[in-house]
Protein backbone atom coordinates (compact mmCIF):
# COMPACT_ATOMS: atom_id res chain seq x y z
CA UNK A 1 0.00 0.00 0.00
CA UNK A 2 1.68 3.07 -1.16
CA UNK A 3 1.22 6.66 1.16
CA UNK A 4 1.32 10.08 -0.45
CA UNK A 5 2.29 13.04 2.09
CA UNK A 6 0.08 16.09 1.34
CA UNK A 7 0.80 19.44 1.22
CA UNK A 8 -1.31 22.72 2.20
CA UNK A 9 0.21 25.68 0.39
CA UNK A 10 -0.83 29.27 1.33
CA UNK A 11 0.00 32.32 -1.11
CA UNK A 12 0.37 35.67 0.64
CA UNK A 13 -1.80 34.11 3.12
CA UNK A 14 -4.88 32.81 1.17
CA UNK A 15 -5.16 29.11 0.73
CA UNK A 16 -4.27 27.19 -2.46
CA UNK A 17 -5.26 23.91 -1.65
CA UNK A 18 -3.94 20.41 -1.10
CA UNK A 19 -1.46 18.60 -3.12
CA UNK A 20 1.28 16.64 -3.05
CA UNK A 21 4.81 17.83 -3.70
CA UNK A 22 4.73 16.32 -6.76
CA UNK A 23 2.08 18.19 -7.89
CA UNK A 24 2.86 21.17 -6.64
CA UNK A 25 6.38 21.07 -7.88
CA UNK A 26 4.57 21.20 -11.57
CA UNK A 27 2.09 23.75 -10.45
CA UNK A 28 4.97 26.40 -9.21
CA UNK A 29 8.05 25.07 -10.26
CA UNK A 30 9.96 24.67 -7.07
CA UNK A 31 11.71 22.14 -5.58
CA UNK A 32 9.83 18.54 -3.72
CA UNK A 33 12.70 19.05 -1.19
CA UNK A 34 11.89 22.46 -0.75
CA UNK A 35 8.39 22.19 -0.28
CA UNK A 36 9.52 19.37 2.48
CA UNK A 37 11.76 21.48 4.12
CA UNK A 38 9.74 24.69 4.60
CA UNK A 39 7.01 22.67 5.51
CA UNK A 40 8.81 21.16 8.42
CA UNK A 41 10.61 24.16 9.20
CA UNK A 42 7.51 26.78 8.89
CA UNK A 43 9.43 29.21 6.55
CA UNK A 44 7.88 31.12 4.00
CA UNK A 45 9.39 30.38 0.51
CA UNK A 46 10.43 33.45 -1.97
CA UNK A 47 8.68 35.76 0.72
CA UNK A 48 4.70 34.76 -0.92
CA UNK A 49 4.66 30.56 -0.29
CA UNK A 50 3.54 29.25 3.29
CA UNK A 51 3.47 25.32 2.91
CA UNK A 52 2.11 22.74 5.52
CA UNK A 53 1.77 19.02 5.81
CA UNK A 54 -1.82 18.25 6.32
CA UNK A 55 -1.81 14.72 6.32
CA UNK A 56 -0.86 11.35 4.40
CA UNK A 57 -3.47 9.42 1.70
CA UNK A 58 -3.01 5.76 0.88
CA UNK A 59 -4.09 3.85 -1.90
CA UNK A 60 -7.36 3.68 -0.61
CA UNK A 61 -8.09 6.94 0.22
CA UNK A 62 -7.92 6.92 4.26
CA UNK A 63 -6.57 9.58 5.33
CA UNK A 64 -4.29 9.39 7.89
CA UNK A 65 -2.64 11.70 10.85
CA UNK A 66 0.63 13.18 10.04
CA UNK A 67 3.82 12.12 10.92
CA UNK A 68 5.69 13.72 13.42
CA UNK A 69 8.13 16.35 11.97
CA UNK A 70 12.00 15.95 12.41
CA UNK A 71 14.14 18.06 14.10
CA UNK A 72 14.30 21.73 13.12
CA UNK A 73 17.50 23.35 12.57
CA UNK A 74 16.24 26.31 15.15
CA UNK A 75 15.20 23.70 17.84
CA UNK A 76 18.90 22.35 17.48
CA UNK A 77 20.42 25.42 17.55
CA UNK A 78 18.57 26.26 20.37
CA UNK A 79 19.34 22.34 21.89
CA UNK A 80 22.88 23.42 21.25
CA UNK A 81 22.93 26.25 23.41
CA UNK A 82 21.32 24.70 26.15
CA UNK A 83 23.72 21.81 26.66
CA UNK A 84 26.30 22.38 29.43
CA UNK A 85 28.93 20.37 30.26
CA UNK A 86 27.79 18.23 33.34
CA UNK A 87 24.32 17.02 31.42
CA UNK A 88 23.89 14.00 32.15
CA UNK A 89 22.27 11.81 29.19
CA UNK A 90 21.94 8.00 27.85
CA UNK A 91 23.96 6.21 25.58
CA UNK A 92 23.24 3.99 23.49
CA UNK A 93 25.43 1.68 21.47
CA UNK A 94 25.26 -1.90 19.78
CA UNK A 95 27.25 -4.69 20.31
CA UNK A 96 26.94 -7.80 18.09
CA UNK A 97 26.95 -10.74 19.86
CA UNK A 98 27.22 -14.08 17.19
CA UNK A 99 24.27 -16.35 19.90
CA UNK A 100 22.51 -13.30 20.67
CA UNK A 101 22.23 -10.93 17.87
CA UNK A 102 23.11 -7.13 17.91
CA UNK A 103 22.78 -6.32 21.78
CA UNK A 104 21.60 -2.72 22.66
CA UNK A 105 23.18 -1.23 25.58
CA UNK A 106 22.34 1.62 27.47
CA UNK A 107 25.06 3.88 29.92
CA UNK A 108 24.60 6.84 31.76
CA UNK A 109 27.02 9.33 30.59
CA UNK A 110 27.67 12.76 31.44
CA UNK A 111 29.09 15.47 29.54
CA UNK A 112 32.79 16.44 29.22
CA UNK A 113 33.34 18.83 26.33
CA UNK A 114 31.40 20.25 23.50
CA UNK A 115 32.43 21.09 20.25
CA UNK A 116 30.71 22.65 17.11
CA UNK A 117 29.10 20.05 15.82
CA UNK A 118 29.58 16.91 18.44
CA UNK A 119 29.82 16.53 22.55
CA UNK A 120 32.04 14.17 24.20
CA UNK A 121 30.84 12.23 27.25
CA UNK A 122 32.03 9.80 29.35
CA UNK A 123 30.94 7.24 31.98
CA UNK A 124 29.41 8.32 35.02
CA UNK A 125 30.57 4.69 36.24
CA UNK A 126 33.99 4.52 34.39
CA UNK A 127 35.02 7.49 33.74
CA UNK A 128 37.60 6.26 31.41
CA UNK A 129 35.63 5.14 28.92
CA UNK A 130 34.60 8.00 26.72
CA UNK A 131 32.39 8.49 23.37
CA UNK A 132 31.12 11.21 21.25
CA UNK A 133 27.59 11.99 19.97
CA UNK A 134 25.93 13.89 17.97
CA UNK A 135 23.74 17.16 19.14
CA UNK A 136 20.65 15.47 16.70
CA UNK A 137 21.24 11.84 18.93
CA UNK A 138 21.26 14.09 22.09
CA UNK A 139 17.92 16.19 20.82
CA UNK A 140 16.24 12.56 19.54
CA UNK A 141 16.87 11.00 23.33
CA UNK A 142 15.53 13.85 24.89
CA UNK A 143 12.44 14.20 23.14
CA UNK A 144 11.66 10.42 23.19
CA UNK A 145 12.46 10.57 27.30
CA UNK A 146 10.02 13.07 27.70
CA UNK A 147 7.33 11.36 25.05
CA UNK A 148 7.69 8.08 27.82
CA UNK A 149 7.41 10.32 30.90
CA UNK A 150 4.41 11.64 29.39
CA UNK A 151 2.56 8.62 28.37
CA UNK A 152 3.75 6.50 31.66
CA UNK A 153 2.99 9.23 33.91
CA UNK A 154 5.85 9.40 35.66
């Protein structure tokens, strides 16, 4: 069953109506990728094009809810900022095991340095062992902790 991502686009404001970027990359001649990343980034394209995602279509025709949108350059930037050394987070890595399969292992690490585009943490149990991560794997634990504390309650 193949899904289709729609697309609301606004012009100065005033509605244009629903399409996919497909479509509307015919229809106004600008980029699918574009139309993707303004969407999810709620920019206003060539100062006159608001777009939105509005939902997803199968096949069939049921509409569905949208997916929820990936991380925003301004959120990380703002993420980035907020990270001090001494945040403590989780990390994970994999270890393949040949009985077992790919093992998933979680550590409590805490935060040693930042740089511009990575942070280096090491073990709050062994502080010897060190690693580096991401700011987007740092955002994407974050945001799912806080989904579970909302959902569990706790």
């Amino acid at each position: 069953m193949a899904f289709k991502t729609l697309y609301a686009v606004y012009y100065k404001g005033k509605p244009l109506g629903e399409h996919t970027t497909k479509e509307w990359e015919s229809l106004l001649s600008i980029p699918r990728q574009a139309i993707r990343d303004y969407a999810r980034e709620g920019r206003t394209y060539g100062k006159r094009y608001k777009f939105k995602m509005v939902g997803t279509v199968s096949s069939e025709g049921v509409e569905s809810e949208p997916e929820e949108p990936g991380i925003t350059m301004s959120d990380l930037a703002e993420f980035k900022r907020s990270v001090k050394v001494g945040d403590k987070f989780t990390y994970k890595s994999y270890r393949k095991d040949f009985v077992r399969g790919v093992q998933i292992e979680l550590e409590k690490m805490i935060v040693v340095r930042k740089f511009p585009h990575l942070v280096q943490v090491a073990s709050v149990k062994d502080p010897k062992r060190i690693a580096t991560m991401s700011y987007a794997e740092l955002y994407k634990q974050k945001k799912n902790k806080a989904k579970k504390k909302l959902t569990t309650g706790r």
